[in-house]
C-alpha atoms as a PDB file:
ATOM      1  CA  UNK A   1      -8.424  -2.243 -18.004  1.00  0.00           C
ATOM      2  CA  UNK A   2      -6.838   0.127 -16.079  1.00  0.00           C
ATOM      3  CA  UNK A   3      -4.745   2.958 -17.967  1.00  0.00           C
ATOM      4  CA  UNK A   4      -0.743   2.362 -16.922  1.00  0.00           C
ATOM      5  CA  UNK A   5      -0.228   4.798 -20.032  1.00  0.00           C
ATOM      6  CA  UNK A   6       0.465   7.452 -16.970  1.00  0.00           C
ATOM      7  CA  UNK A   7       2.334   4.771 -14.412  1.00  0.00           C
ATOM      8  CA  UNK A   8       5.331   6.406 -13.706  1.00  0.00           C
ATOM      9  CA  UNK A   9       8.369   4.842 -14.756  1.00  0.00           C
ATOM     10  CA  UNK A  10      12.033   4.173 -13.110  1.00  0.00           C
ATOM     11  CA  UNK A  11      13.794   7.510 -12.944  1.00  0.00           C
ATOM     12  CA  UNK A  12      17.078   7.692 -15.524  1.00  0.00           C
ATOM     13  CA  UNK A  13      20.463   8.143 -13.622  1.00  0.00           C
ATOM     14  CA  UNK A  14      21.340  11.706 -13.759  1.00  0.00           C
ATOM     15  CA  UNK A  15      24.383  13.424 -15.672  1.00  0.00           C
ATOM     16  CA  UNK A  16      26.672  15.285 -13.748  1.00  0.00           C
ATOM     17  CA  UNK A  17      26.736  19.156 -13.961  1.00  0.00           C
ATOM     18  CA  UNK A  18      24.151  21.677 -14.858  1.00  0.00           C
ATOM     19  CA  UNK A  19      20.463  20.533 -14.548  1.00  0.00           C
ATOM     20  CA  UNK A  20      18.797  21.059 -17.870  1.00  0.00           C
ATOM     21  CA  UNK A  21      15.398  22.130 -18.638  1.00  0.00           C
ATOM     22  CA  UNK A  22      13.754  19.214 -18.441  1.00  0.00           C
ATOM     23  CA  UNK A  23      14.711  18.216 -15.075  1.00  0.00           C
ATOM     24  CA  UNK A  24      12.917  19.518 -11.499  1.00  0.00           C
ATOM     25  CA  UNK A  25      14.556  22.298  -9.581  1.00  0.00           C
ATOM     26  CA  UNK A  26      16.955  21.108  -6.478  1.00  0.00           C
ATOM     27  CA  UNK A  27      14.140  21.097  -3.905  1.00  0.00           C
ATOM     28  CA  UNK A  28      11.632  19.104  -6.033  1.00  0.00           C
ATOM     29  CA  UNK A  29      14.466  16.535  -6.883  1.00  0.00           C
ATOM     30  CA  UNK A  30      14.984  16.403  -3.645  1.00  0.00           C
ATOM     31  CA  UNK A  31      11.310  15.690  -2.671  1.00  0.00           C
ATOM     32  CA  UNK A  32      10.941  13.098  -5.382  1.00  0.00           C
ATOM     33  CA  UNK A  33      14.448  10.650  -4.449  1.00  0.00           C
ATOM     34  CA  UNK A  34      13.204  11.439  -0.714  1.00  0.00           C
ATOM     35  CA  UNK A  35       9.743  10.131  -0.952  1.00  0.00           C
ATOM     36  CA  UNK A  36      11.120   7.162  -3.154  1.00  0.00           C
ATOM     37  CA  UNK A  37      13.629   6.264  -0.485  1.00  0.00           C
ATOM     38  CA  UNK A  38      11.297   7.306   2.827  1.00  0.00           C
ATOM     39  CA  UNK A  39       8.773   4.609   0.892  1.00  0.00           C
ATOM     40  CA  UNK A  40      11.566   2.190   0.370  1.00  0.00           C
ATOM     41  CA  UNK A  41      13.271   2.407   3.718  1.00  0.00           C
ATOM     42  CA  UNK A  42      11.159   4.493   6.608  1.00  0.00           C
ATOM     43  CA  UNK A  43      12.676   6.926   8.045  1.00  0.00           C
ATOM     44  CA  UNK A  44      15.585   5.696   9.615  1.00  0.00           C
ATOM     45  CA  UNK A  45      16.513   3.451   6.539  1.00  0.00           C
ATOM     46  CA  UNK A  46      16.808   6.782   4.828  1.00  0.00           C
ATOM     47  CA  UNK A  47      20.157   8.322   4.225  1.00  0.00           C
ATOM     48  CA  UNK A  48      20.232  11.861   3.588  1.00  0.00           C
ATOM     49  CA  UNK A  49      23.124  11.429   1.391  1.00  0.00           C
ATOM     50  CA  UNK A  50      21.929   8.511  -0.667  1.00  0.00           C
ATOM     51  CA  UNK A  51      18.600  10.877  -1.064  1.00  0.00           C
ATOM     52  CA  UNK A  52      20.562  13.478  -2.311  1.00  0.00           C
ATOM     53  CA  UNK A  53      22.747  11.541  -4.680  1.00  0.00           C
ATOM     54  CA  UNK A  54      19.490   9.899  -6.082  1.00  0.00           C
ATOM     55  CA  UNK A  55      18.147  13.744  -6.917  1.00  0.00           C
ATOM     56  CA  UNK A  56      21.390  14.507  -8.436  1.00  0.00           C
ATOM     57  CA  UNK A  57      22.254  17.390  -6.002  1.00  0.00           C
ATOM     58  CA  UNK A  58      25.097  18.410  -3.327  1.00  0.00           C
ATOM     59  CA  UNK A  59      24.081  17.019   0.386  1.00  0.00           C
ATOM     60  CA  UNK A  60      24.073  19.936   1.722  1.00  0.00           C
ATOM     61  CA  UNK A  61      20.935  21.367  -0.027  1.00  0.00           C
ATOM     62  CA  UNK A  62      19.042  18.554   2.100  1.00  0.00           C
ATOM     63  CA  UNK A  63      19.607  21.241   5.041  1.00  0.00           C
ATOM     64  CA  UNK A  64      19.725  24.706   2.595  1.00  0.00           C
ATOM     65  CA  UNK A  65      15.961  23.172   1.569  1.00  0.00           C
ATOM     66  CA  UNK A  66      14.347  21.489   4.554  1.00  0.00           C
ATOM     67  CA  UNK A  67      16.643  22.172   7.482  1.00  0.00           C
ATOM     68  CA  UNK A  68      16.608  18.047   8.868  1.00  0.00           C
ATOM     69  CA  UNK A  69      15.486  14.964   8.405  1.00  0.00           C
ATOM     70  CA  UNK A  70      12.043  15.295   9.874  1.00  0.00           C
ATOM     71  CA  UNK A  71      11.074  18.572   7.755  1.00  0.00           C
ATOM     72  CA  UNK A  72      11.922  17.043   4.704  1.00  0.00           C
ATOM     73  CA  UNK A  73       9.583  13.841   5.399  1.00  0.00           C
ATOM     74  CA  UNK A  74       6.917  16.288   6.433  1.00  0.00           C
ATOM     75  CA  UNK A  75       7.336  18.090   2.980  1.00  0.00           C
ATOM     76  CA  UNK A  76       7.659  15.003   1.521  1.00  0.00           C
ATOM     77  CA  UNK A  77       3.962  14.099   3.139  1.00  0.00           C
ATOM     78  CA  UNK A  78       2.629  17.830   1.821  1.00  0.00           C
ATOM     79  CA  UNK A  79       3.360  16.692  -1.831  1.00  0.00           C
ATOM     80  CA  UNK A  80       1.885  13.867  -1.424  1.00  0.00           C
ATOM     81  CA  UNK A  81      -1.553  15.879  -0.217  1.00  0.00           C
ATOM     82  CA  UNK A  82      -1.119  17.691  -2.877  1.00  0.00           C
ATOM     83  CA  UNK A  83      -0.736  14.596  -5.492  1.00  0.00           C
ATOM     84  CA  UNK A  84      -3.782  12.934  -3.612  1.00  0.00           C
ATOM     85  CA  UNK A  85      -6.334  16.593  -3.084  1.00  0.00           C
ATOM     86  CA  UNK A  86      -7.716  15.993  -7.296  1.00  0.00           C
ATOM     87  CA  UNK A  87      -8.222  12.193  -6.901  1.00  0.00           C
ATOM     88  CA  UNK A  88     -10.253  13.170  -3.562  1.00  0.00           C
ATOM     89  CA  UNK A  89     -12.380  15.757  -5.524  1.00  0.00           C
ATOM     90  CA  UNK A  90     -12.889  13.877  -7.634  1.00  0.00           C
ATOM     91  CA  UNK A  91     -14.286  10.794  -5.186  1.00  0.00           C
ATOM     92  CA  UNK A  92     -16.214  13.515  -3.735  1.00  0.00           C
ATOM     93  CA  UNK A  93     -17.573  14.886  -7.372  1.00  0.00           C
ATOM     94  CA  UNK A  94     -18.401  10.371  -7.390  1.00  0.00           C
ATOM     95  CA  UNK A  95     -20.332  10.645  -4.265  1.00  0.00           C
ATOM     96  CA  UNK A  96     -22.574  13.653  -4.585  1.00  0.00           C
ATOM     97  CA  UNK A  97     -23.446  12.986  -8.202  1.00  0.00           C
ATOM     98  CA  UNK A  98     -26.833  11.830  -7.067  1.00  0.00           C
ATOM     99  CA  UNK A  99     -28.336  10.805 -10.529  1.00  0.00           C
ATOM    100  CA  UNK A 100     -26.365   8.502 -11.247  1.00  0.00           C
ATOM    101  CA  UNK A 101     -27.166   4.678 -10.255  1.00  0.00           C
ATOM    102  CA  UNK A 102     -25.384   3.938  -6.560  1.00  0.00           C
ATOM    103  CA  UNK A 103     -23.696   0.670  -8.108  1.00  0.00           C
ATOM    104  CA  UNK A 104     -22.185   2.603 -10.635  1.00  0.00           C
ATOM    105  CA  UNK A 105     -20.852   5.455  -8.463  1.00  0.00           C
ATOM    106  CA  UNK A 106     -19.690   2.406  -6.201  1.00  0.00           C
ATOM    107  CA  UNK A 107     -17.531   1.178  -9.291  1.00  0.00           C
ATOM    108  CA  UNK A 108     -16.065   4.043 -10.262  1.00  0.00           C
ATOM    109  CA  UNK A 109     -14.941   4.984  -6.604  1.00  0.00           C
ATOM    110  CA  UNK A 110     -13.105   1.965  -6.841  1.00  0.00           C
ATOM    111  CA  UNK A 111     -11.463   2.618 -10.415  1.00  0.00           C
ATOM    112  CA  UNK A 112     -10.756   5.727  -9.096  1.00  0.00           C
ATOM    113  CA  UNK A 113      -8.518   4.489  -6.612  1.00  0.00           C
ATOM    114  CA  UNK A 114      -6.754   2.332  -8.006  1.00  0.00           C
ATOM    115  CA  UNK A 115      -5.997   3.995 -10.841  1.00  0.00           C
ATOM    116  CA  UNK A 116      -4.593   6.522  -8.906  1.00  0.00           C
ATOM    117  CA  UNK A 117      -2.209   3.970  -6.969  1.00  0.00           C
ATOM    118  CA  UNK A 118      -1.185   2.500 -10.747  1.00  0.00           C
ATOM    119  CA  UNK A 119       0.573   5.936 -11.362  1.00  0.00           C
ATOM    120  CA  UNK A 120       1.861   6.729  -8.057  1.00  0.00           C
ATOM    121  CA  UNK A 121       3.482   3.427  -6.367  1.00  0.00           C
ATOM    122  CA  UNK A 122       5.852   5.411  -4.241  1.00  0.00           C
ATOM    123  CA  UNK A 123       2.473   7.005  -2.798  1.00  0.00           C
ATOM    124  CA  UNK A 124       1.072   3.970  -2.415  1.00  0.00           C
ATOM    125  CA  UNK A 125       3.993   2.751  -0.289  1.00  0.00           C
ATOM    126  CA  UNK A 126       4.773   5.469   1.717  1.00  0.00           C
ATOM    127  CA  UNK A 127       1.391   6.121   3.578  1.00  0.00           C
ATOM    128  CA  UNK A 128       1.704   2.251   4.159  1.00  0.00           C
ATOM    129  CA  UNK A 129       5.033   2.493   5.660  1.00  0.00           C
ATOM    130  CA  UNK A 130       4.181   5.266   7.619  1.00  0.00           C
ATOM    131  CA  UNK A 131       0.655   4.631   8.360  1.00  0.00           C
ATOM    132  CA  UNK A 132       2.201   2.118  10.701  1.00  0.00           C
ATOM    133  CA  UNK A 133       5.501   3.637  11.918  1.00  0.00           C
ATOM    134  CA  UNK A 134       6.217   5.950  14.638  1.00  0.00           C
ATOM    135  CA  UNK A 135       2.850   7.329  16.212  1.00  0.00           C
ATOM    136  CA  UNK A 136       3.848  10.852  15.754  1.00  0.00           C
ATOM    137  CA  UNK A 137       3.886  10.050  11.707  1.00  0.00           C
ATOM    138  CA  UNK A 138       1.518   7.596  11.695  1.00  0.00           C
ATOM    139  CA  UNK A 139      -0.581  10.213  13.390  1.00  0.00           C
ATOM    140  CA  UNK A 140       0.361  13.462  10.604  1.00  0.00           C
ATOM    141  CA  UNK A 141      -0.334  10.555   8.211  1.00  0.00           C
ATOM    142  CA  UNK A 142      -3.757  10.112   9.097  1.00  0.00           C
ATOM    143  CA  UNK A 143      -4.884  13.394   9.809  1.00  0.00           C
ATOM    144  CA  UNK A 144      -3.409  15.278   6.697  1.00  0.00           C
ATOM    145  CA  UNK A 145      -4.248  12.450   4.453  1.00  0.00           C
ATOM    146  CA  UNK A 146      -6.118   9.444   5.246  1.00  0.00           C
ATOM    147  CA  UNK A 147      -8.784  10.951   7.128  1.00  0.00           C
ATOM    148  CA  UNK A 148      -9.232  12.993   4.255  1.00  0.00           C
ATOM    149  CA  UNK A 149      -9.526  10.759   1.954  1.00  0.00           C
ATOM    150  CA  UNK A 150     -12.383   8.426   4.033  1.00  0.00           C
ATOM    151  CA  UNK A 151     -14.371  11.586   4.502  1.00  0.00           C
ATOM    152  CA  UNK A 152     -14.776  12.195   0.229  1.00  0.00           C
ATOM    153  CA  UNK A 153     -15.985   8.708   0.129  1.00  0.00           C
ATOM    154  CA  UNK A 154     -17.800   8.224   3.263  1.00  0.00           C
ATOM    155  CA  UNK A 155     -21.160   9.348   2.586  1.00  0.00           C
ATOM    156  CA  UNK A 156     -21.349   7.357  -0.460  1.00  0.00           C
ATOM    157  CA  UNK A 157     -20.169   4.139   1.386  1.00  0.00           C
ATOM    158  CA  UNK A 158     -23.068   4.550   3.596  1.00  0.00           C
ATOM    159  CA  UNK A 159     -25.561   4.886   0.845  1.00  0.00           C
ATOM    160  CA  UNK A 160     -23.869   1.328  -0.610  1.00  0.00           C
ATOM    161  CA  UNK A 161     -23.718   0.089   2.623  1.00  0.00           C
ATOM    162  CA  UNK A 162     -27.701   1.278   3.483  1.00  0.00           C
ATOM    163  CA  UNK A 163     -28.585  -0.271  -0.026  1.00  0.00           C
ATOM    164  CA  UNK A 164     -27.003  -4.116   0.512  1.00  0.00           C
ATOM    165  CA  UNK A 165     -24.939  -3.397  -1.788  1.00  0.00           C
ATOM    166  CA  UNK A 166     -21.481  -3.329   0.280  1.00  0.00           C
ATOM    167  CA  UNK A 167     -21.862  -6.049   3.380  1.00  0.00           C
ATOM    168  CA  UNK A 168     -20.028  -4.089   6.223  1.00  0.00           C
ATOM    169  CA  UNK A 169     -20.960  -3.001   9.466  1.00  0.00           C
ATOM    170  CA  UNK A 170     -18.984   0.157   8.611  1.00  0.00           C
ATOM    171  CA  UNK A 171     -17.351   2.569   5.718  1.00  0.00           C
ATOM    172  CA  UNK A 172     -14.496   2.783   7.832  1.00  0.00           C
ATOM    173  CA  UNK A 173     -14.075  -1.128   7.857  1.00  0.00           C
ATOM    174  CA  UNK A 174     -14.781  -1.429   3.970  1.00  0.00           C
ATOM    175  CA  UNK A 175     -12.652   1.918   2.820  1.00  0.00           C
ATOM    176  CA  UNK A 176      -9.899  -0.232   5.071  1.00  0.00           C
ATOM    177  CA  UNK A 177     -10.005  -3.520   3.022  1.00  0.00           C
ATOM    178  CA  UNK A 178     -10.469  -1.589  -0.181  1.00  0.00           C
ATOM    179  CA  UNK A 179      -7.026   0.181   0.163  1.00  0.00           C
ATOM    180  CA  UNK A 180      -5.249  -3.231   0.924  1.00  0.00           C
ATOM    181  CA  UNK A 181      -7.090  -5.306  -1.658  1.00  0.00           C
ATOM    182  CA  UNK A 182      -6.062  -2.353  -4.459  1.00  0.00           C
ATOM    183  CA  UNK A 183      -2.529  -1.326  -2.034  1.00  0.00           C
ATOM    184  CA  UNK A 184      -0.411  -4.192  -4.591  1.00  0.00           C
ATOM    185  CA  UNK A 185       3.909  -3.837  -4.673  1.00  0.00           C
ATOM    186  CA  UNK A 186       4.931  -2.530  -8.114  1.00  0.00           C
ATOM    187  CA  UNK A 187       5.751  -6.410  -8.492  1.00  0.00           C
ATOM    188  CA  UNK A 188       2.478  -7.848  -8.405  1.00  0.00           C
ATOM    189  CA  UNK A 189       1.758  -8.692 -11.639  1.00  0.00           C
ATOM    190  CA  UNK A 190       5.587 -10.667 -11.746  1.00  0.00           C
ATOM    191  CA  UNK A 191       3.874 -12.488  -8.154  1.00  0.00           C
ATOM    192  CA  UNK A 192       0.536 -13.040  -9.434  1.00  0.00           C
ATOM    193  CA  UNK A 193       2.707 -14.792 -12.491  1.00  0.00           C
ATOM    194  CA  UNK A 194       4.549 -17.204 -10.559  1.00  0.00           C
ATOM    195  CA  UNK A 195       1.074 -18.440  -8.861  1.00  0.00           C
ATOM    196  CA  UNK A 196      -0.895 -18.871 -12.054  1.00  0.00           C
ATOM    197  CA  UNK A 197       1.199 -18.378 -15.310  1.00  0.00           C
ATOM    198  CA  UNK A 198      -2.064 -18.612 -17.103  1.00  0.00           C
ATOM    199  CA  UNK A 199      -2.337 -14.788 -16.450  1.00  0.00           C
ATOM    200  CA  UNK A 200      -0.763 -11.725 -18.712  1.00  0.00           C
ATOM    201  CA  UNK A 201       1.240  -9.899 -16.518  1.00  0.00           C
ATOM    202  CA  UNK A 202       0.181  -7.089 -18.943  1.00  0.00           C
ATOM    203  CA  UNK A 203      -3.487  -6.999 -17.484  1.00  0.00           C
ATOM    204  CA  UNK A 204      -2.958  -8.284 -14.077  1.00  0.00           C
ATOM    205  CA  UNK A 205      -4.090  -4.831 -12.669  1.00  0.00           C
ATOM    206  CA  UNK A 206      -6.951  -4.557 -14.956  1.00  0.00           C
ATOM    207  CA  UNK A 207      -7.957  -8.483 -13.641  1.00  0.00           C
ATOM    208  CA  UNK A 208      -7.447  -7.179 -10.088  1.00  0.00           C
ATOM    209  CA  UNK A 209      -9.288  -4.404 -10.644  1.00  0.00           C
ATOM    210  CA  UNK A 210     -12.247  -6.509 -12.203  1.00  0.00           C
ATOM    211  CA  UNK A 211     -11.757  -8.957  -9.437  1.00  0.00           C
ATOM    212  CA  UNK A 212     -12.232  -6.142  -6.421  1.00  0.00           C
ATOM    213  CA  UNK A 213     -15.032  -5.105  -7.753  1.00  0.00           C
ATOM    214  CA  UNK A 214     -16.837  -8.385  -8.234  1.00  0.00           C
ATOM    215  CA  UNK A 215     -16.390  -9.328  -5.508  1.00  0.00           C
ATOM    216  CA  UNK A 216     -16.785  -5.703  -2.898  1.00  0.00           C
ATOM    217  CA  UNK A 217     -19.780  -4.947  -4.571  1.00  0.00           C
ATOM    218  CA  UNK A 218     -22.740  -7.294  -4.538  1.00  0.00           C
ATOM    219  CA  UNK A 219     -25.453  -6.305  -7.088  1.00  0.00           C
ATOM    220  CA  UNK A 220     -28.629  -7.660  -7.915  1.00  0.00           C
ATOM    221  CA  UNK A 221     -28.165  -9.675 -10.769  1.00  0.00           C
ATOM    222  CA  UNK A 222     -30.205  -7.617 -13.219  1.00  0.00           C
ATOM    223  CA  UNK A 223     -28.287  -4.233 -12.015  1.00  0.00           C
ATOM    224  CA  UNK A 224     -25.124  -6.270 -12.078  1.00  0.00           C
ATOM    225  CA  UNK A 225     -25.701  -7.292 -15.774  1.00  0.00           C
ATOM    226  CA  UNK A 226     -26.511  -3.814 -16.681  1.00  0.00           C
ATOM    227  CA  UNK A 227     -23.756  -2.684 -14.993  1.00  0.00           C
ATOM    228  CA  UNK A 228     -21.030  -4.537 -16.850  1.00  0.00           C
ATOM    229  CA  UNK A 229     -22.395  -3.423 -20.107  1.00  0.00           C
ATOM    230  CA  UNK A 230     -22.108  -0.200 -19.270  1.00  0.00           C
ATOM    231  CA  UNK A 231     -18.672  -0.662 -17.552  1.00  0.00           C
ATOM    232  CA  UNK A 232     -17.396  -2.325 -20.659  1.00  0.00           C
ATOM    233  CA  UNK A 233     -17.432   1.293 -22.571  1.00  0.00           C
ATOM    234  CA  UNK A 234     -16.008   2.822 -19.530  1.00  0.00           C
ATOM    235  CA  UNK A 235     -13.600   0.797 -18.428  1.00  0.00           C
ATOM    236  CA  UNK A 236     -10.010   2.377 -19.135  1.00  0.00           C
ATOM    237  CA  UNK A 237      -7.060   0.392 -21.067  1.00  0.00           C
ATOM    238  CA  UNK A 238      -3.387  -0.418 -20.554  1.00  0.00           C
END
């Protein structure tokens, strides 16, 4: 199952006054109500004053910080590199570790991923958002982050790919479906309830999971077998 031990959780509403320790600085406050609400709403759904009232700070360090609107989604979009750059590495580290069987390398791409989307939703739902907004955003989107992220997985798609063991014409095609299969609303384990109440909402992501990658990767039944052994010790809990 998938860990949710590090899923982040709703944020607390904020006492008035000082900040105390504990609590991020004005600017990163800032960043974390406005990529919440730029995820929530796009960018014209956003108010500047409801994002600053969700950090807890005055409205006018929206302007003292970023200047406008537009810098402060583009900073927004730089933490979010930042959040994503050790989840690519670490794709990469997947894809170049050439002992290790292609079917299992496959898997853990995959765990990878959406383990990664687990803890950060309001990731998750802002490059969706904006992947398909405005073309100037949807363009910065692509080129600081999901181009990116294809590229530390792309190699090692067309070794599955080569090998039979992913059935697409191209990485760019699969790396596509994979993000929407794993790119689930916070919700979906309330949804996936409603359809088939037969399910624990408590390892509805760890079913997913299981489910996207019986049925993206296509093994030969005695590598498959060997496989799930082996994935059985590895695979993470809620």
């Amino acid at each position: 199952m998938i860990d949710t031990s590090k899923v982040a959780t709703a944020p607390v509403s904020r006492p008035r006054g000082r900040r105390s320790k504990d609590m991020p600085d004005g600017r990163q406050a800032l960043l974390i109500a406005a990529t919440e609400a730029f995820a929530n709403q796009g960018f014209d759904g956003a108010d500047l004053r409801s994002v600053a009232a969700a950090a807890g700070v005055a409205p006018n360090l929206v302007r003292v910080h970023f200047g406008n609107k537009a810098a402060l989604w583009e900073a927004c979009l730089d933490r979010i590199v930042v959040l994503a750059l050790p989840v690519m590495a670490e794709v990469h580290a997947i894809a170049t570790d050439t002992n290790r069987p292609l079917g299992e390398r496959l898997r853990d791409l995959i765990v990878t991923v959406a383990t990664f989307y687990v803890a950060h939703p309001q990731v998750r739902n802002f490059v969706v958002r904006h992947g398909a907004e405005a073309p100037e955003r949807s363009t910065r989107v692509t080129e600081k982050l999901l181009r990116p992220a294809y590229e530390s997985a792309r190699d090692l798609l067309e070794a599955g790919i080569a090998a039979g063991i992913i059935r697409s014409s191209h990485p760019a095609l699969f790396f596509a479906l994979l993000n929407a299969a794993l790119n689930q609303p916070p919700a979906f384990p309330m949804l996936l309830g409603r359809l088939a109440p037969e399910i624990d909402p408590a390892t509805a992501w760890s079913e997913l999971l299981d489910t996207t990658v019986a049925t993206f990767l296509h093994l030969p039944p005695s590598q498959a077998g060997a496989e799930r052994a082996a994935n059985d010790g590895r695979k993470p809990t809620s």
